[in-house]
Protein backbone atom coordinates (compact mmCIF):
# COMPACT_ATOMS: atom_id res chain seq x y z
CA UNK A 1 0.00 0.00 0.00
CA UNK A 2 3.12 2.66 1.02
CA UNK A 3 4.47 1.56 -2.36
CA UNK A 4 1.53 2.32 -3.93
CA UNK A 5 0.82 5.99 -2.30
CA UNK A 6 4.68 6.49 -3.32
CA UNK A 7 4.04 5.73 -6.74
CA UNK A 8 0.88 8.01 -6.84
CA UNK A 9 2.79 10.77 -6.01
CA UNK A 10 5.60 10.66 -8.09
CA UNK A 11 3.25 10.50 -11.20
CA UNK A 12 1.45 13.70 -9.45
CA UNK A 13 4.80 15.45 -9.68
CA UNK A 14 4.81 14.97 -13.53
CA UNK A 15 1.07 15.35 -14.34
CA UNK A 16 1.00 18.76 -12.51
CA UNK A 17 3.18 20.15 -15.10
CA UNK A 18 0.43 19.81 -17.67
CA UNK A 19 -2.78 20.32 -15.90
CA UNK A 20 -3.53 24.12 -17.42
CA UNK A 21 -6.76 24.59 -19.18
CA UNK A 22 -6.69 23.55 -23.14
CA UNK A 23 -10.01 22.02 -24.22
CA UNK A 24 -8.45 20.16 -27.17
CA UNK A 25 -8.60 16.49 -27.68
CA UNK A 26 -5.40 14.98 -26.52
CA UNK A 27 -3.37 17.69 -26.26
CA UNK A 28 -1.59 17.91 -22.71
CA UNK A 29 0.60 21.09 -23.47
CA UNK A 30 0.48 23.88 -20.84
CA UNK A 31 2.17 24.34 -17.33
CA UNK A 32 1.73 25.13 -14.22
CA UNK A 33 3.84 26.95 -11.40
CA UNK A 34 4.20 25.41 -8.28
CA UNK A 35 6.43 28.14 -6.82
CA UNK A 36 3.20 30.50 -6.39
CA UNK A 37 2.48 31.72 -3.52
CA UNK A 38 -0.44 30.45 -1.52
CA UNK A 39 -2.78 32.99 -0.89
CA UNK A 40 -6.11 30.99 0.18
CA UNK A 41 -8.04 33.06 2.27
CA UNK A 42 -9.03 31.72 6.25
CA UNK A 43 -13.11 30.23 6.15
CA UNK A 44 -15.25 32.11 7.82
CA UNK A 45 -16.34 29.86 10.85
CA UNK A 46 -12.83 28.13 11.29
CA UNK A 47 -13.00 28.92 15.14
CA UNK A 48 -16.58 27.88 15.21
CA UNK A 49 -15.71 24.63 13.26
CA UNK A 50 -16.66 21.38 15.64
CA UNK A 51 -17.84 17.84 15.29
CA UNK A 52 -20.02 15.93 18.54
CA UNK A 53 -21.12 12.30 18.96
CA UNK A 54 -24.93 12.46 20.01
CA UNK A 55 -25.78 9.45 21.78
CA UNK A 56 -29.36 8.65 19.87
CA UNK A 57 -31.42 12.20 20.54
CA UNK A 58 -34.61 11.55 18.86
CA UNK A 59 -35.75 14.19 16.86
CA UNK A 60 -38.30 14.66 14.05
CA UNK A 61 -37.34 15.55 10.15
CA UNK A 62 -39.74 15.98 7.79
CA UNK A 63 -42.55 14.57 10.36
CA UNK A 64 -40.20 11.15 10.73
CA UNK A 65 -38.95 10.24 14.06
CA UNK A 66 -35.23 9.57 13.86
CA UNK A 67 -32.36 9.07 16.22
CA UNK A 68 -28.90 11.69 16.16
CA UNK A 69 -25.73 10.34 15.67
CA UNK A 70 -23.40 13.14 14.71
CA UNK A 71 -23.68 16.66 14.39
CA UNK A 72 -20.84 18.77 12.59
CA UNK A 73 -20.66 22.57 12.13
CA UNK A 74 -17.65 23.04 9.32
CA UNK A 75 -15.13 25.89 8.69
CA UNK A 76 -16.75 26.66 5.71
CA UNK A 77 -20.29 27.45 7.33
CA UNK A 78 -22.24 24.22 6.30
CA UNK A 79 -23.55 21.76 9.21
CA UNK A 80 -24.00 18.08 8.82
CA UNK A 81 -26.43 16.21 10.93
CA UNK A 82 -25.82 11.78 10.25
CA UNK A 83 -28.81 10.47 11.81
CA UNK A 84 -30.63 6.83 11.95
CA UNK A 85 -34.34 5.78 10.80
CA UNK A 86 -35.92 4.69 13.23
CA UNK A 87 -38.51 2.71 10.85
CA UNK A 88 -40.31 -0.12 13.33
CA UNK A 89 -39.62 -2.63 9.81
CA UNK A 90 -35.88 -2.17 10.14
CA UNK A 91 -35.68 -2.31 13.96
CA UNK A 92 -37.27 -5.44 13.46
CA UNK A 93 -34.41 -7.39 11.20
CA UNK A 94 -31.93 -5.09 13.34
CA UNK A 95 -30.70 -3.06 10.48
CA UNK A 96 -30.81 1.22 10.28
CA UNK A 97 -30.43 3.21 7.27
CA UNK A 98 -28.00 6.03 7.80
CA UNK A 99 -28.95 9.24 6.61
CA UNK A 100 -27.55 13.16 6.24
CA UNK A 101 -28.76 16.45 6.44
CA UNK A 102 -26.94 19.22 5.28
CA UNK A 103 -26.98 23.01 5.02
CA UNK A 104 -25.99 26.13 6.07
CA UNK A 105 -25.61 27.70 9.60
CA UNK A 106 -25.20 31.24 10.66
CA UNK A 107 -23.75 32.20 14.01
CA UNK A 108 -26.84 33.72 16.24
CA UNK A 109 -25.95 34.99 19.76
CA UNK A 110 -23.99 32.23 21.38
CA UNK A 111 -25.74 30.00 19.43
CA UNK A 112 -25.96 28.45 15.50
CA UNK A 113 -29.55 28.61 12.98
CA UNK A 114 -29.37 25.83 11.22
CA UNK A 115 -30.98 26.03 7.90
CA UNK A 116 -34.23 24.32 7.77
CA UNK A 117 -33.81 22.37 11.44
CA UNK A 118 -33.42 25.17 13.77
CA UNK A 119 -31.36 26.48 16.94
CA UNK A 120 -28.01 24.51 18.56
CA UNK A 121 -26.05 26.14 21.33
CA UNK A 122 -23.22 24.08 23.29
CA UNK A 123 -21.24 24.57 26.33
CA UNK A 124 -17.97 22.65 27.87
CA UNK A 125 -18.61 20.69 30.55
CA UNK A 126 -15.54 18.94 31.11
CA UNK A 127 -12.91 17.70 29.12
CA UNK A 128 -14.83 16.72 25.75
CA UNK A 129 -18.13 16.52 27.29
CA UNK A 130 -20.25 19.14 26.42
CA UNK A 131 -24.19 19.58 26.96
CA UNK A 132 -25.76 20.43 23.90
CA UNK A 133 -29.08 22.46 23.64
CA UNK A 134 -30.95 21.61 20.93
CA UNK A 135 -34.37 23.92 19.68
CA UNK A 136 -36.26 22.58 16.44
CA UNK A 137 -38.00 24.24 14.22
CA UNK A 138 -41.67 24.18 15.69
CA UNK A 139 -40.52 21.77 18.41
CA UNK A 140 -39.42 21.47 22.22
CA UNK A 141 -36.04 22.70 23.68
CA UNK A 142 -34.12 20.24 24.84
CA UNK A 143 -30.72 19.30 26.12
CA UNK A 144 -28.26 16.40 25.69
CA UNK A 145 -24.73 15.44 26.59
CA UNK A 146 -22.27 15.07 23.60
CA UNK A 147 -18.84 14.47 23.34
CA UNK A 148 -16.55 16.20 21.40
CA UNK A 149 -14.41 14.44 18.56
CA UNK A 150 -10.84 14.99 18.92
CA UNK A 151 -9.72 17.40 15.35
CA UNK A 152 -6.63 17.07 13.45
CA UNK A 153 -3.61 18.75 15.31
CA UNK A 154 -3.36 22.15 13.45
CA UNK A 155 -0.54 22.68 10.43
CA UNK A 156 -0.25 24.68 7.54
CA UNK A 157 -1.65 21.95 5.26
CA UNK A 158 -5.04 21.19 6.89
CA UNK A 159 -5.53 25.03 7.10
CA UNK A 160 -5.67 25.08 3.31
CA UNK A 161 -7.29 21.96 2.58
CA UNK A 162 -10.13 22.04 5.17
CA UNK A 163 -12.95 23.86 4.11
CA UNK A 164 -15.93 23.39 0.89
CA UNK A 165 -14.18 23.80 -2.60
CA UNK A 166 -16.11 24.31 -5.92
CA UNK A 167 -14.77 22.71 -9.01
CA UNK A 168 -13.93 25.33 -11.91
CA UNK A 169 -12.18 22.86 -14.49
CA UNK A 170 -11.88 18.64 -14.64
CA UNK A 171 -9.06 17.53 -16.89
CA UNK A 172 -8.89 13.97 -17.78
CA UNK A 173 -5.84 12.82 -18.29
CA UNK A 174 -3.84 9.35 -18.82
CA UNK A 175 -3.66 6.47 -21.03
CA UNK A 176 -6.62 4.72 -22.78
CA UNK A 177 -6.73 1.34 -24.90
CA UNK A 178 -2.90 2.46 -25.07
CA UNK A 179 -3.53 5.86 -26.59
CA UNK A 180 -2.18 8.97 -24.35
CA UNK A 181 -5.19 11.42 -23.54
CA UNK A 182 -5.70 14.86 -22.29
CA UNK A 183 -9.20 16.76 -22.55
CA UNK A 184 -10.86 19.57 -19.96
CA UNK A 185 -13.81 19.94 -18.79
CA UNK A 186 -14.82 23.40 -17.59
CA UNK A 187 -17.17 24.45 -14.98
CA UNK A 188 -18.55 21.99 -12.38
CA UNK A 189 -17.46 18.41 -13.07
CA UNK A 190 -20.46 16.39 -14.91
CA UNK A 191 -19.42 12.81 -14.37
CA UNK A 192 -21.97 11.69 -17.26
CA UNK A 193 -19.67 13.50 -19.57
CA UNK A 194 -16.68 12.71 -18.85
CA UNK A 195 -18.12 8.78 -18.72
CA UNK A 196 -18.90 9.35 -22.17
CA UNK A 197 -15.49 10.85 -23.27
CA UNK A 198 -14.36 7.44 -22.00
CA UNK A 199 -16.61 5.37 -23.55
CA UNK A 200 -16.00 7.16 -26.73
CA UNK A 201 -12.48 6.01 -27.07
CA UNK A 202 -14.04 1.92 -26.50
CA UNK A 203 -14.20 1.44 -22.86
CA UNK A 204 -17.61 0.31 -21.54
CA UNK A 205 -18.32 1.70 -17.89
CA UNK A 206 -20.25 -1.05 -16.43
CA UNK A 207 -20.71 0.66 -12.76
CA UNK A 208 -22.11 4.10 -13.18
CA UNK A 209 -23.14 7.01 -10.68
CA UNK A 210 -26.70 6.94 -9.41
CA UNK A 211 -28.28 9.70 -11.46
CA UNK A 212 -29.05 12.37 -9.05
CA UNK A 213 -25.29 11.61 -7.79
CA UNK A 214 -23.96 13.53 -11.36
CA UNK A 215 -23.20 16.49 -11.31
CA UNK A 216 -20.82 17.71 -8.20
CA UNK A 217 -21.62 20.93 -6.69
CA UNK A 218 -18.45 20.88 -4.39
CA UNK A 219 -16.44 19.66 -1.86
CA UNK A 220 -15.90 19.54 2.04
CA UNK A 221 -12.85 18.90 4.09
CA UNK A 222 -12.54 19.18 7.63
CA UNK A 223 -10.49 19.56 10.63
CA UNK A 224 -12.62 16.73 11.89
CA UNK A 225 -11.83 14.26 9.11
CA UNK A 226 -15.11 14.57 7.41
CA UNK A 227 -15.14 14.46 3.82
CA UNK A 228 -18.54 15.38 1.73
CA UNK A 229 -19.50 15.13 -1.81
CA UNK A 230 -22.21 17.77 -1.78
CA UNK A 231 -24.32 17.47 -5.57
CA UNK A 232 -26.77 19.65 -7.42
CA UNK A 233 -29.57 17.18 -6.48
CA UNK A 234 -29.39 18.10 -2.73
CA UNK A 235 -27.52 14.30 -2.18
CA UNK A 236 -24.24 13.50 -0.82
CA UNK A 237 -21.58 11.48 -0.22
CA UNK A 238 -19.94 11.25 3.16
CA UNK A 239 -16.41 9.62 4.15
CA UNK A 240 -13.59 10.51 6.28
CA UNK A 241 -10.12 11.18 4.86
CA UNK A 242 -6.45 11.32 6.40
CA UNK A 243 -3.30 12.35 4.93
CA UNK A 244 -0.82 9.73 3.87
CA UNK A 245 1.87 11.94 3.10
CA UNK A 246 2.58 15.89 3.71
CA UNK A 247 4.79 18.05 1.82
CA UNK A 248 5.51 21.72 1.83
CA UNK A 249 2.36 22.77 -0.11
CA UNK A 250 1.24 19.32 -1.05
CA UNK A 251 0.06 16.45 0.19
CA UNK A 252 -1.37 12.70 -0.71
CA UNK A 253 -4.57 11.85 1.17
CA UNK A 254 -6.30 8.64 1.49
CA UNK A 255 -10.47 8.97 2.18
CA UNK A 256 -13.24 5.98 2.90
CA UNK A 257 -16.92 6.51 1.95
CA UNK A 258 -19.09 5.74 4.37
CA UNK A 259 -20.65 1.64 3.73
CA UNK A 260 -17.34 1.90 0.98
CA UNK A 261 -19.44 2.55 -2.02
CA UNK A 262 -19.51 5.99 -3.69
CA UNK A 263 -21.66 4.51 -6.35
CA UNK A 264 -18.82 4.86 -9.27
CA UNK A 265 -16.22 2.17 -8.33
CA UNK A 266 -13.39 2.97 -10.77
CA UNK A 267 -12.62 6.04 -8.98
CA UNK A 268 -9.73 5.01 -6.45
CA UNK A 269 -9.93 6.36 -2.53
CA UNK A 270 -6.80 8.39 -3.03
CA UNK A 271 -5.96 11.96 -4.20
CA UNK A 272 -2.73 14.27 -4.33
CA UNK A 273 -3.59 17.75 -3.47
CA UNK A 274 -1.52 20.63 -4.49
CA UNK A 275 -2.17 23.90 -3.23
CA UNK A 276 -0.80 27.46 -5.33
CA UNK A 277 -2.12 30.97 -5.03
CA UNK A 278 -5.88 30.17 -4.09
CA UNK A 279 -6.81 27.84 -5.66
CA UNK A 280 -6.10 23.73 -5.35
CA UNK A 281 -5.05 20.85 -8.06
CA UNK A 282 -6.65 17.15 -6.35
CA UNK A 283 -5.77 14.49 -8.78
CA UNK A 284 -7.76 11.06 -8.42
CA UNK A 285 -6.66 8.16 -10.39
CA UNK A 286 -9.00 6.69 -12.02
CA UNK A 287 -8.40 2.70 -13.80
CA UNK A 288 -9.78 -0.17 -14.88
CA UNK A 289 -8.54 -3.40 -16.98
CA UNK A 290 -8.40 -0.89 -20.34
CA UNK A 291 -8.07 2.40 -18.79
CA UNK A 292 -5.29 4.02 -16.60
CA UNK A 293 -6.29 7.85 -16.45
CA UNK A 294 -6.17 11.01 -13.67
CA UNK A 295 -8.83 13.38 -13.20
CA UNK A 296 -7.39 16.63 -12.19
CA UNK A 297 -9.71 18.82 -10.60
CA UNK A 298 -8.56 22.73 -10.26
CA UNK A 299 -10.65 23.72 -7.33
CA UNK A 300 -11.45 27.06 -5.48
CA UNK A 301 -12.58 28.39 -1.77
CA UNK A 302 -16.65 28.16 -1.77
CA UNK A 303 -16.59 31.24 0.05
């Protein structure tokens, strides 16, 4: 596996040189200058930033009774509630369905609104215990001990990777039935089209994303070691990530969805992450038995 990660970044050392914007078939000319400053600006609710383990609160969402697991607030403003069905059919075979909602907070007094759920305020107790107060929208106030999940020691590297990115250009880039290719895609990465770049050149995807898991609308690192697909249909895809290797401005990460299945299986759980001025290259190999290709996505600060 070490060798592996090793050889994943050497080949990131070389692809970074040609991962500039061109748009034409095959053509992998351009550069790129690593020795750029980095001049990503600090999220907006990095101090506010905090992950808890709820030990089964039952609350209602959308007029179903469910059960807290986690609640998140992120650096870059956006909360994450993981939460458990609490459907009598599943309690019966002894199976839960694990579920998210997301969206955004704003800081309120010395409390959080939480976008269509409703009030949170927290206080130490001691150590990483911490009673939460929790008001929802139309319900009862009520309060809960949580504990707080231990964050990622702070360094110069998780500052500028943890926060939500939005994609601006997806190049493809590798080798295909033995033919070198290079194409970008600009704008939010559609993963329909660049399945049917590849399928174009004679490779049949037989695994492909769930349809309203297409289009990518950004994505979520944190200090807690959450890591979020966020889509245009309102779904997502959750993991947790952890770096594997950390360089001055670089790094190579390894991430695990949560139940391991993104829904696109050639996509490998690894990434390379170069940071320069303010913006980000995160290269993903991609392969298969015909296929050995990169997508390298040029990402930017959300907000």
């Amino acid at each position: 596996m070490k060798k592996i990660f090793m050889m994943m970044a050497l080949a990131a050392t070389a692809l970074f040189t040609v991962t500039a914007c061109g748009g034409d078939d095959d053509d992998d000319n351009g550069g790129s200058n690593n020795n750029t400053a980095i001049t990503l600006p600090t999220p907006k609710y990095k101090n506010d930033a905090i992950k808890f383990s709820v030990p089964n609160a039952e609350v209602t969402l959308d007029g179903k009774a469910v059960k807290l697991k986690q609640l998140e607030l992120t650096e870059s403003g956006r909360f994450m509630l993981t939460y458990e069905t609490t459907d009598a059919a599943r309690e019966t075979r002894g199976t839960s369905l694990t579920e998210y909602l997301m969206g955004l907070f704003t800081k309120d007094g010395d409390g959080y609104k939480l976008a269509n759920f409703g009030y949170i305020k927290f206080q130490a107790k001691n150590g990483n215990n911490y009673l939460l107060t929790i008001i929802p929208t139309g319900g009862t106030s009520f309060d809960i001990d949580v504990v707080k999940l231990d964050p990622l020691a702070p360094s110069a590297l998780n500052d500028y990777l943890c926060r939500t990115w939005n994609i601006t250009n997806t190049r493809i880039i590798g080798n295909i039935n033995n033919v070198n290719v290079a194409k970008d895609f600009t704008g939010r990465c559609n993963m329909a089209d660049i399945i049917e770049y590849v399928e174009n050149k004679g490779i049949v995807i037989k695994e492909k994303p769930d349809p309203d898991k297409t289009i990518i609308d950004g994505i979520t690192f944190t200090y807690s070691k959450s890591y979020i697909i966020n889509y245009t249909s309102g779904k997502a895809d959750v993991g947790t990530w952890r770096w594997t290797q950390q360089l001055v401005g670089s790094g190579a990460l390894a991430y695990d969805w949560d139940g391991n299945h993104m829904g696109f299986e050639p996509i490998k759980h690894t990434a390379v992450v170069t940071f320069e001025g303010n913006q980000c290259k995160m290269q993903l190999p991609v392969s298969d038995a015909n296929y050995s290709v990169e997508l390298v996505y040029t990402i930017v600060p959300a907000n």
